[in-house]
C-alpha atoms as a PDB file:
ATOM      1  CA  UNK A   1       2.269  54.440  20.223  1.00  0.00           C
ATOM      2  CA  UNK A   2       1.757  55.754  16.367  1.00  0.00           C
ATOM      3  CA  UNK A   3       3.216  53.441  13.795  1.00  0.00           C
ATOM      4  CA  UNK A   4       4.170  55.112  10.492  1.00  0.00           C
ATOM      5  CA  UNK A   5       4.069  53.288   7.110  1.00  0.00           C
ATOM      6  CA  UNK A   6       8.003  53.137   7.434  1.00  0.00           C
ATOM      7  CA  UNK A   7       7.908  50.614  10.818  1.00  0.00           C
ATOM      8  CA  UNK A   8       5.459  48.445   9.663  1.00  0.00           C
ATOM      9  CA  UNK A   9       5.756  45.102   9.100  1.00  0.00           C
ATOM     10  CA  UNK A  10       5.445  43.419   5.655  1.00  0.00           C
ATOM     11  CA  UNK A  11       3.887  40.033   4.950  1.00  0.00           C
ATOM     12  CA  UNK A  12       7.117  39.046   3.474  1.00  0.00           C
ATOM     13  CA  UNK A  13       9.081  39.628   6.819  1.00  0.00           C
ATOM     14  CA  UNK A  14       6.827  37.619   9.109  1.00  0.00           C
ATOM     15  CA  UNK A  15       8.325  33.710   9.808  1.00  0.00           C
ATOM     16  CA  UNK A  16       5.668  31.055  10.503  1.00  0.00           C
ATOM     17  CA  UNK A  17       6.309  28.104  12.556  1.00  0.00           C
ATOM     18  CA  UNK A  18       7.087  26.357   8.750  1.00  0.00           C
ATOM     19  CA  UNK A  19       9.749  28.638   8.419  1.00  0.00           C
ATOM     20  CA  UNK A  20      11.739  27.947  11.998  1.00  0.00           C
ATOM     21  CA  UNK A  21      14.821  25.934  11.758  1.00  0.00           C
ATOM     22  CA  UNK A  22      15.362  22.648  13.196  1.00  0.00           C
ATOM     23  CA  UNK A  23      18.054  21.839  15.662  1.00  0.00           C
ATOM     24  CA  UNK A  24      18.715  18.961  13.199  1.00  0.00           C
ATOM     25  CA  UNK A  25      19.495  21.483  10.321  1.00  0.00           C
ATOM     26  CA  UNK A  26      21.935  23.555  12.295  1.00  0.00           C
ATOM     27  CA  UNK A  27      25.511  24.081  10.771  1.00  0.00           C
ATOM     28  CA  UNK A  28      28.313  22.438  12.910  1.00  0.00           C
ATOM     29  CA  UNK A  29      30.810  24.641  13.398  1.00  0.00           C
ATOM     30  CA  UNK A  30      33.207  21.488  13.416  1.00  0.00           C
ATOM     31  CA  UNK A  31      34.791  21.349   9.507  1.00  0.00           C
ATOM     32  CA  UNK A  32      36.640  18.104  10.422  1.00  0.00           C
ATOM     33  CA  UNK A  33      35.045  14.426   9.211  1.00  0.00           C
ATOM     34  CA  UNK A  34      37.804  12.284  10.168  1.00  0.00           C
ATOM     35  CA  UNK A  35      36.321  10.293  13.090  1.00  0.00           C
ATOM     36  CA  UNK A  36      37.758   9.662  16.997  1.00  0.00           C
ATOM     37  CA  UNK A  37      39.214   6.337  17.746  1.00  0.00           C
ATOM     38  CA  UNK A  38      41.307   3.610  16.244  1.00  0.00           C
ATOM     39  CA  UNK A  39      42.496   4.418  12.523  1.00  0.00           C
ATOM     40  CA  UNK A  40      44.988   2.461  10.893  1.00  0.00           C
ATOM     41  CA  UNK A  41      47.431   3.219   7.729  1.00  0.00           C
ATOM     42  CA  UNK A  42      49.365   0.436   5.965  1.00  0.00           C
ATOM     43  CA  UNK A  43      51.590   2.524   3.470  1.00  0.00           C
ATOM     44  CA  UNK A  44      52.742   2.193   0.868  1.00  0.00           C
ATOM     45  CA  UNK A  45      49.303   0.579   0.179  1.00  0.00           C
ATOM     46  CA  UNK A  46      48.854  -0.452  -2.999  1.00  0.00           C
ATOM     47  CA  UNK A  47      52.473  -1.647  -3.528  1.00  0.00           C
ATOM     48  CA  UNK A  48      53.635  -2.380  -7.157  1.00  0.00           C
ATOM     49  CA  UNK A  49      57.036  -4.098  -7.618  1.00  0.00           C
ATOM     50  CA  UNK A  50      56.818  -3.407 -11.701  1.00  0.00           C
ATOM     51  CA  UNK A  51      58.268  -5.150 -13.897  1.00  0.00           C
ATOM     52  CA  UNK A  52      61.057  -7.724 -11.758  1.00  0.00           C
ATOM     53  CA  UNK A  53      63.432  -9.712 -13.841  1.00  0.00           C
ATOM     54  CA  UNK A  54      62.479 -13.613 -13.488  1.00  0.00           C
ATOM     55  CA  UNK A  55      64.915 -15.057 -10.447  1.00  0.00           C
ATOM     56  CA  UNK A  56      65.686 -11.823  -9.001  1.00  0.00           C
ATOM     57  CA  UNK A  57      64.215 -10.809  -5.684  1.00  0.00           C
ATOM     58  CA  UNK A  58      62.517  -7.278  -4.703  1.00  0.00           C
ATOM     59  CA  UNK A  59      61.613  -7.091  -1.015  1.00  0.00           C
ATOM     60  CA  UNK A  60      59.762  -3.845   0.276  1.00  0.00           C
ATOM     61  CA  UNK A  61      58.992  -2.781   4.097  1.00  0.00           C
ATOM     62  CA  UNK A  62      55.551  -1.982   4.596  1.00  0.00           C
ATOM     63  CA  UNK A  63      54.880   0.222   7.804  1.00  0.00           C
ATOM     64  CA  UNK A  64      51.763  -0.114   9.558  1.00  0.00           C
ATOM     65  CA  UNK A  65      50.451   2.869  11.776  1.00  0.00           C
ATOM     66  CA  UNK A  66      48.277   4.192  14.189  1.00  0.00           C
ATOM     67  CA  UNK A  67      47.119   7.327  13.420  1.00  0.00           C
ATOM     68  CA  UNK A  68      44.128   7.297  15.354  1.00  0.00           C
ATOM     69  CA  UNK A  69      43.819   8.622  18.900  1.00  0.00           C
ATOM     70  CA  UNK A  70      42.870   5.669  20.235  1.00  0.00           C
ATOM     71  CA  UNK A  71      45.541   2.502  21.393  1.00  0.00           C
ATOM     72  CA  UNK A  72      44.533  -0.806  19.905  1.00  0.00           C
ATOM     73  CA  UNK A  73      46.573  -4.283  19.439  1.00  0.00           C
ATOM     74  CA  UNK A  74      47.416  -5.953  16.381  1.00  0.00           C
ATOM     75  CA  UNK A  75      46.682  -9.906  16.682  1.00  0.00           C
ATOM     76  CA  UNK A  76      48.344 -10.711  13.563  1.00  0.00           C
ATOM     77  CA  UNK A  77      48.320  -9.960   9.641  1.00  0.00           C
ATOM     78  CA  UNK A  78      46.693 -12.161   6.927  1.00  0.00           C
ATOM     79  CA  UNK A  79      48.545 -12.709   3.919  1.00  0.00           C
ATOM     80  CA  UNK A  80      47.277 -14.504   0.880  1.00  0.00           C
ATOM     81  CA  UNK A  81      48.959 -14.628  -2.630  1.00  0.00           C
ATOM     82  CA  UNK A  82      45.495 -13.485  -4.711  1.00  0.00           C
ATOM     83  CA  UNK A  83      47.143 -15.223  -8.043  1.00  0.00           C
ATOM     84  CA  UNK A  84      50.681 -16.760  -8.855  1.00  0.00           C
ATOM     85  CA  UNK A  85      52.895 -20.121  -7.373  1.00  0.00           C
ATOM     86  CA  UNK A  86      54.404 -18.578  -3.987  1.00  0.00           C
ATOM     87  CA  UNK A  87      56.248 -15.911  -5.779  1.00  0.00           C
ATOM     88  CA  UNK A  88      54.542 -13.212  -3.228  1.00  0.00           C
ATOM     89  CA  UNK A  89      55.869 -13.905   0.191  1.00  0.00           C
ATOM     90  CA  UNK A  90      55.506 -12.379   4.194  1.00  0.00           C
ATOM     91  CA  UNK A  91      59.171 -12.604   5.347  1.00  0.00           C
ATOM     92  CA  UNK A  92      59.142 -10.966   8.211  1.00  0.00           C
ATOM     93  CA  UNK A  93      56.801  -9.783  10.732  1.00  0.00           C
ATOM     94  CA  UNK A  94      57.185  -8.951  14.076  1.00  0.00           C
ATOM     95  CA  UNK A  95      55.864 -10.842  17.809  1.00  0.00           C
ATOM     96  CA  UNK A  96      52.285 -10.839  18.133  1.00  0.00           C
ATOM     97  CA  UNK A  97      50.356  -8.811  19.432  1.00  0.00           C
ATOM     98  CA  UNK A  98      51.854  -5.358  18.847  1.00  0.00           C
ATOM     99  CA  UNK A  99      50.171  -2.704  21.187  1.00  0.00           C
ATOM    100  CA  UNK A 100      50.313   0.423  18.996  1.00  0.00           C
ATOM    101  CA  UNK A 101      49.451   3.977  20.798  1.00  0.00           C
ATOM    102  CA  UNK A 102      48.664   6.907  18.730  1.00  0.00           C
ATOM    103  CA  UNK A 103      51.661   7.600  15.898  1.00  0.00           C
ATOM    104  CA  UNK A 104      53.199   4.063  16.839  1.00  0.00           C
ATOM    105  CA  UNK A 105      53.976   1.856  14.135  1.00  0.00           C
ATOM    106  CA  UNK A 106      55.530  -1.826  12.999  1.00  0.00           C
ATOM    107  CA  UNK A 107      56.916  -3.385   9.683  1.00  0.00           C
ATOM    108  CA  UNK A 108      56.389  -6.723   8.104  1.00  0.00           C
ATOM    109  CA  UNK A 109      58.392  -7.664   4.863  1.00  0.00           C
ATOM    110  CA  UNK A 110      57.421  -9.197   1.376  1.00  0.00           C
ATOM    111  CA  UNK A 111      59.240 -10.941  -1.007  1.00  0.00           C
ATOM    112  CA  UNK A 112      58.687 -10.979  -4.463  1.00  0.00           C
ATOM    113  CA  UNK A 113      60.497 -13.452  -6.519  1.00  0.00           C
ATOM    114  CA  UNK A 114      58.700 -14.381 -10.022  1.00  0.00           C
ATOM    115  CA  UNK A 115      59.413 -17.252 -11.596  1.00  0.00           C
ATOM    116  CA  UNK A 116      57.753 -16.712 -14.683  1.00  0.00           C
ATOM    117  CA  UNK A 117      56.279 -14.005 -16.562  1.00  0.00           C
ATOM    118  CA  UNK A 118      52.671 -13.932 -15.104  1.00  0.00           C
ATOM    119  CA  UNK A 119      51.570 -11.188 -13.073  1.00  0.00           C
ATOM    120  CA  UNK A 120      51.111 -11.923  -9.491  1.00  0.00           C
ATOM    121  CA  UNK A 121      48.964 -10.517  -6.940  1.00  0.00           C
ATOM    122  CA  UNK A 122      48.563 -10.828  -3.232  1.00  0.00           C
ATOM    123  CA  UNK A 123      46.970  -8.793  -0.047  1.00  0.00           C
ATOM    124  CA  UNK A 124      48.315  -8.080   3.458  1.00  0.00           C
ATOM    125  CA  UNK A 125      45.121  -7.604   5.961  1.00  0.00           C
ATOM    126  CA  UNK A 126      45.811  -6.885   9.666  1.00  0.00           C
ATOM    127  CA  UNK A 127      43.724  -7.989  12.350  1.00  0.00           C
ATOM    128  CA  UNK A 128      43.126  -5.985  15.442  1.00  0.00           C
ATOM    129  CA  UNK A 129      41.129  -6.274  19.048  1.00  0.00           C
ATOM    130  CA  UNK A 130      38.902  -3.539  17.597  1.00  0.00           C
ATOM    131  CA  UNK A 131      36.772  -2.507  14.815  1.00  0.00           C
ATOM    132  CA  UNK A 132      39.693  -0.135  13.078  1.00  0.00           C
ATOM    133  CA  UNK A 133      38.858   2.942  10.801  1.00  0.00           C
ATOM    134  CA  UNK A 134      41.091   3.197   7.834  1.00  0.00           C
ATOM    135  CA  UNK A 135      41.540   0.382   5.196  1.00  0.00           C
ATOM    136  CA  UNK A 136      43.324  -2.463   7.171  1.00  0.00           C
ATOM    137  CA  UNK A 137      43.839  -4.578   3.513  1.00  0.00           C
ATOM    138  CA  UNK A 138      47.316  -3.289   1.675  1.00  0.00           C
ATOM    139  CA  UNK A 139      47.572  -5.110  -1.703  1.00  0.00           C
ATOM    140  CA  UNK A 140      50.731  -6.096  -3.824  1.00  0.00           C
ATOM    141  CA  UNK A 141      51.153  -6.548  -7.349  1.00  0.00           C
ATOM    142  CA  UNK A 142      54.566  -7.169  -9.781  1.00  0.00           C
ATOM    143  CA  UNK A 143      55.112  -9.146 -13.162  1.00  0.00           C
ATOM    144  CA  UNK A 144      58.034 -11.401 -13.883  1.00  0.00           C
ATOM    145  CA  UNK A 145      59.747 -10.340 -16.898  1.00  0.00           C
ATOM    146  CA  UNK A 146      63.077 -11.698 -18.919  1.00  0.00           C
ATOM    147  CA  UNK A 147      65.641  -9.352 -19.315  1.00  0.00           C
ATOM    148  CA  UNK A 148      67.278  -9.152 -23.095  1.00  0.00           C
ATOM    149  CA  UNK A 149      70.546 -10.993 -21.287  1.00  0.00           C
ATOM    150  CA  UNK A 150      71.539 -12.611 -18.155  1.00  0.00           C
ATOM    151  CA  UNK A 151      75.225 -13.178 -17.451  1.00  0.00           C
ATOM    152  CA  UNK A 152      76.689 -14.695 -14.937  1.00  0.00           C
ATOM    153  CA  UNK A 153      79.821 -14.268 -13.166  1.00  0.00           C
ATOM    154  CA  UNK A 154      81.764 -17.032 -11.448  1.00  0.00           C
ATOM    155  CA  UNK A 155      85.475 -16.322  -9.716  1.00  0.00           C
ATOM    156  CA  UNK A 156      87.197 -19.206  -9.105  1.00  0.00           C
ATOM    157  CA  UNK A 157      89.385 -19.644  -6.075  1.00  0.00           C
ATOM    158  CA  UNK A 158      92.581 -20.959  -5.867  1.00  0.00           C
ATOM    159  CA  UNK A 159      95.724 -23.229  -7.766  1.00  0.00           C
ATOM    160  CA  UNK A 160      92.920 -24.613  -9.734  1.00  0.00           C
ATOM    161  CA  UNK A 161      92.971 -23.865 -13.232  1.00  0.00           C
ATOM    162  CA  UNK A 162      90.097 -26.226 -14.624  1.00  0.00           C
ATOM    163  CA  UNK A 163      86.591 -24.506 -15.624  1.00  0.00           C
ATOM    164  CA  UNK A 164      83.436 -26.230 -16.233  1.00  0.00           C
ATOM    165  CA  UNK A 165      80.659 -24.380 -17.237  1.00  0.00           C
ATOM    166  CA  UNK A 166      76.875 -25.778 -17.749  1.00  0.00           C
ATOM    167  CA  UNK A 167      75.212 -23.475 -20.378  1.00  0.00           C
ATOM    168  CA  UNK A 168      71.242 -23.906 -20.916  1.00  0.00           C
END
């Protein structure tokens, strides 16, 4: 066989074993980085209530989910007013446990009823039979504020033509 300058081989284009590529360095053809399993979703997660009028309740629905692809159960949420005198409250929450299959969800139901004009703070953490992916913690947040007037409507019933009013 004659070899002319054209076929040979250059320095350049030889590959030592330095050169060879590790299985450990090979691409993954896979673009996706959201994991298998259990994943949970408490929305809307963080909650703010705003600015609430002292005395006057706000209530919101929040909706836990699987959206995993993996069933898991829910043993029960913990709910712990982070800063304020009860005005934060769980209202409503449903049987325990709740067996949630992919896409299944449930709702529990805070309260929030200032009494003054701090702001208040709590968090809603679930607790499951497994370690969940996802953030399982949802936290809450409003400020009691007083409006520039409150009035006060009273309709009496009746033949009765007396009023008595108590005015603070």
């Amino acid at each position: 066989d004659v070899v002319d300058d054209d076929d040979a081989v250059d320095d350049d284009d030889v590959v030592d074993d330095d050169d060879a590529v590790d299985d450990d360095d090979a691409v993954d053809d896979d673009d996706s980085t959201e994991e298998g399993g259990p994943r949970i979703e408490i929305s809307p997660s963080p909650f703010d209530f705003g600015s609430v009028d002292v005395g006057c309740p706000q209530v919101i629905d929040l909706t836990v989910t699987n959206t995993g692809d993996e069933p898991f159960s829910v043993w029960s949420v913990d709910f712990q007013e982070l800063n304020g005198t009860g005005e934060l409250v769980l209202a409503a929450v449903p049987d325990w446990p709740q067996v949630l299959a992919p896409t299944d969800s449930f709702q529990v139901t805070i309260t929030y009823l200032p009494v003054d004009t701090q702001a208040d703070s709590s968090q809603l953490e679930v607790s499951a039979d497994v370690t969940l992916l996802g953030d399982p913690v949802a936290m809450q947040s409003g400020t009691g504020t007083y409006g520039p007037t409150q009035t006060d409507e009273f309709l009496q019933e009746g033949n009765n033509a007396t009023d008595i009013l108590f005015v603070m």
